[in-house]
C-alpha atoms as a PDB file:
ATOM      1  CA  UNK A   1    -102.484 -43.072   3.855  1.00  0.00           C
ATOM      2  CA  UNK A   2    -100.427 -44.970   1.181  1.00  0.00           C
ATOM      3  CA  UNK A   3    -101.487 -47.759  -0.388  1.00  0.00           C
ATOM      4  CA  UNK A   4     -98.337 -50.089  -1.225  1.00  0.00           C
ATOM      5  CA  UNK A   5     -98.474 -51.921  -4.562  1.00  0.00           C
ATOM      6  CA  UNK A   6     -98.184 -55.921  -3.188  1.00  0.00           C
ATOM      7  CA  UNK A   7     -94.871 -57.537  -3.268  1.00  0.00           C
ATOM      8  CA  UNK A   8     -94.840 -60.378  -6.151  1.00  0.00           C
ATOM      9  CA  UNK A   9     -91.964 -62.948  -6.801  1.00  0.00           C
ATOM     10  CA  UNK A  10     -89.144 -62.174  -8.696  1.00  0.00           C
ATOM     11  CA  UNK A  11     -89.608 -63.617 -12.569  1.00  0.00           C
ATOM     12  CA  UNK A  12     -86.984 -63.388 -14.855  1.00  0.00           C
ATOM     13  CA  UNK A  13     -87.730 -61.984 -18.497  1.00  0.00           C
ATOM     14  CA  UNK A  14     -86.821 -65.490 -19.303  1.00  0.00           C
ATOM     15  CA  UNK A  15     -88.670 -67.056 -16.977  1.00  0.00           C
ATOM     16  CA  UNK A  16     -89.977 -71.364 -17.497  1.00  0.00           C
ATOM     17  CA  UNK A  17     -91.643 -72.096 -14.108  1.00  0.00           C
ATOM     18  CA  UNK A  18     -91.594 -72.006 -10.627  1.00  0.00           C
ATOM     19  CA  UNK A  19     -90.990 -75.580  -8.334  1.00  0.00           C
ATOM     20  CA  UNK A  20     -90.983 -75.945  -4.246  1.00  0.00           C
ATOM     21  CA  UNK A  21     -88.708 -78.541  -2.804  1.00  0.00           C
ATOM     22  CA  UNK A  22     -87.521 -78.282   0.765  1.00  0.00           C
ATOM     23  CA  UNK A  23     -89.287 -75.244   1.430  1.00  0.00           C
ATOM     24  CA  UNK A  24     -88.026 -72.965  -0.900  1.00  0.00           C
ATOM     25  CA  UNK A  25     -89.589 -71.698  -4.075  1.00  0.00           C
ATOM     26  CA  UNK A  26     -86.706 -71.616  -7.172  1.00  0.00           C
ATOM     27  CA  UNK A  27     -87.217 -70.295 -10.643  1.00  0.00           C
ATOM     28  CA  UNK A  28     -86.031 -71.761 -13.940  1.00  0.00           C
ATOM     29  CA  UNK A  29     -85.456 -69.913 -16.619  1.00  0.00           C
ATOM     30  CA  UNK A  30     -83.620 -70.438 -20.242  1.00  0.00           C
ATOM     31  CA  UNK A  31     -79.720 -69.419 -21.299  1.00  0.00           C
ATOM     32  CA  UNK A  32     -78.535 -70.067 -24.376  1.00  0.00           C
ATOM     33  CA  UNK A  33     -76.813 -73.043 -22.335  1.00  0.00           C
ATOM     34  CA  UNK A  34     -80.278 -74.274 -21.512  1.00  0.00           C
ATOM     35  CA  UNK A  35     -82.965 -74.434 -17.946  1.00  0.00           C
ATOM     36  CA  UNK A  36     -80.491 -72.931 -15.023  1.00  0.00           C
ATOM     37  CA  UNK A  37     -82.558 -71.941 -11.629  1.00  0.00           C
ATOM     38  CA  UNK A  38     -82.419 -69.713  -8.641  1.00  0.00           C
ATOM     39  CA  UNK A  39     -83.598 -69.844  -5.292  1.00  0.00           C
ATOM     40  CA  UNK A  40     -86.179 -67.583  -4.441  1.00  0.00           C
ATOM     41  CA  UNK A  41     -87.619 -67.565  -1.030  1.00  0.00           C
ATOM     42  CA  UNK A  42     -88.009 -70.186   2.378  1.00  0.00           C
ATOM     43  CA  UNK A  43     -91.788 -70.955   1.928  1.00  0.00           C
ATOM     44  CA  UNK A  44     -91.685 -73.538   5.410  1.00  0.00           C
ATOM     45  CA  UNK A  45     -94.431 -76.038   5.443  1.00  0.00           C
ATOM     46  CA  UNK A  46     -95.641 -75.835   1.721  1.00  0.00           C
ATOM     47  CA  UNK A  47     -95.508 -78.755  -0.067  1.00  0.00           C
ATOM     48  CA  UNK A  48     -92.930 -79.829  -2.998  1.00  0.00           C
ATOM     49  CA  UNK A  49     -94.217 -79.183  -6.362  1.00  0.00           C
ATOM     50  CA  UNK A  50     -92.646 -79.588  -9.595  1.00  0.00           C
ATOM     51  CA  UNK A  51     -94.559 -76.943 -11.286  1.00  0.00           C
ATOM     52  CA  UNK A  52     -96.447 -73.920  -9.250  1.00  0.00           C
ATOM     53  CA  UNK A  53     -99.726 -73.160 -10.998  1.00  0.00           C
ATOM     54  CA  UNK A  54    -101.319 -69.507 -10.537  1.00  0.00           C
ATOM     55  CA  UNK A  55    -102.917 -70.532  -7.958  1.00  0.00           C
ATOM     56  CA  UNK A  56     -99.585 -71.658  -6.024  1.00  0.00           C
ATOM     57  CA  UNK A  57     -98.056 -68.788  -6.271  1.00  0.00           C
ATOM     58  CA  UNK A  58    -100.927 -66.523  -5.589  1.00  0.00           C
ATOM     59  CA  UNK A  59    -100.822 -68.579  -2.333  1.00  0.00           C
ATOM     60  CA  UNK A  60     -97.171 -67.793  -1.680  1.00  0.00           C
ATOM     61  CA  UNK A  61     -97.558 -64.084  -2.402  1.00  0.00           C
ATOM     62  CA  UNK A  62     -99.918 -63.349  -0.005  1.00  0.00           C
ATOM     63  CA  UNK A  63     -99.107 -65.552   2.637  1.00  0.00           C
ATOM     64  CA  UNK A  64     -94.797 -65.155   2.495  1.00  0.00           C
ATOM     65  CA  UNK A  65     -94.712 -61.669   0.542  1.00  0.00           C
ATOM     66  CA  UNK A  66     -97.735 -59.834   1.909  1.00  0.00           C
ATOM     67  CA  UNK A  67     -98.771 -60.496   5.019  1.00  0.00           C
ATOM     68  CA  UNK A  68     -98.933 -57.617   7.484  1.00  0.00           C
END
């Protein structure tokens, strides 16, 4: 049996933070033009949050990436 390597969210090589609003988990990251952002994933019935901790997106991970 194969054991898969758990999914993790995207992060840019420039990455600044991650932020919920909505339900839906964007990333910020720097240009020379300054912050721009992305949207990652529909995380329904998590809160908004300006700035995930660890712990957030641990959270996120497991329960939108990983479950099986």
């Amino acid at each position: 049996m194969e054991i898969l390597e758990p999914k993790k969210l995207h992060k840019d090589r420039r990455h600044d933070h991650y932020w919920i609003e909505d339900g839906i988990i964007f990333e910020t990251y720097q240009t020379i033009r300054g912050l721009r952002y992305r949207e990652l994933l529909y995380v329904p019935n998590v809160p908004d949050n300006d700035k995930c901790d660890a712990d957030c997106i641990a959270y996120i991970e497991k329960e939108f990436l990983n479950k099986h």
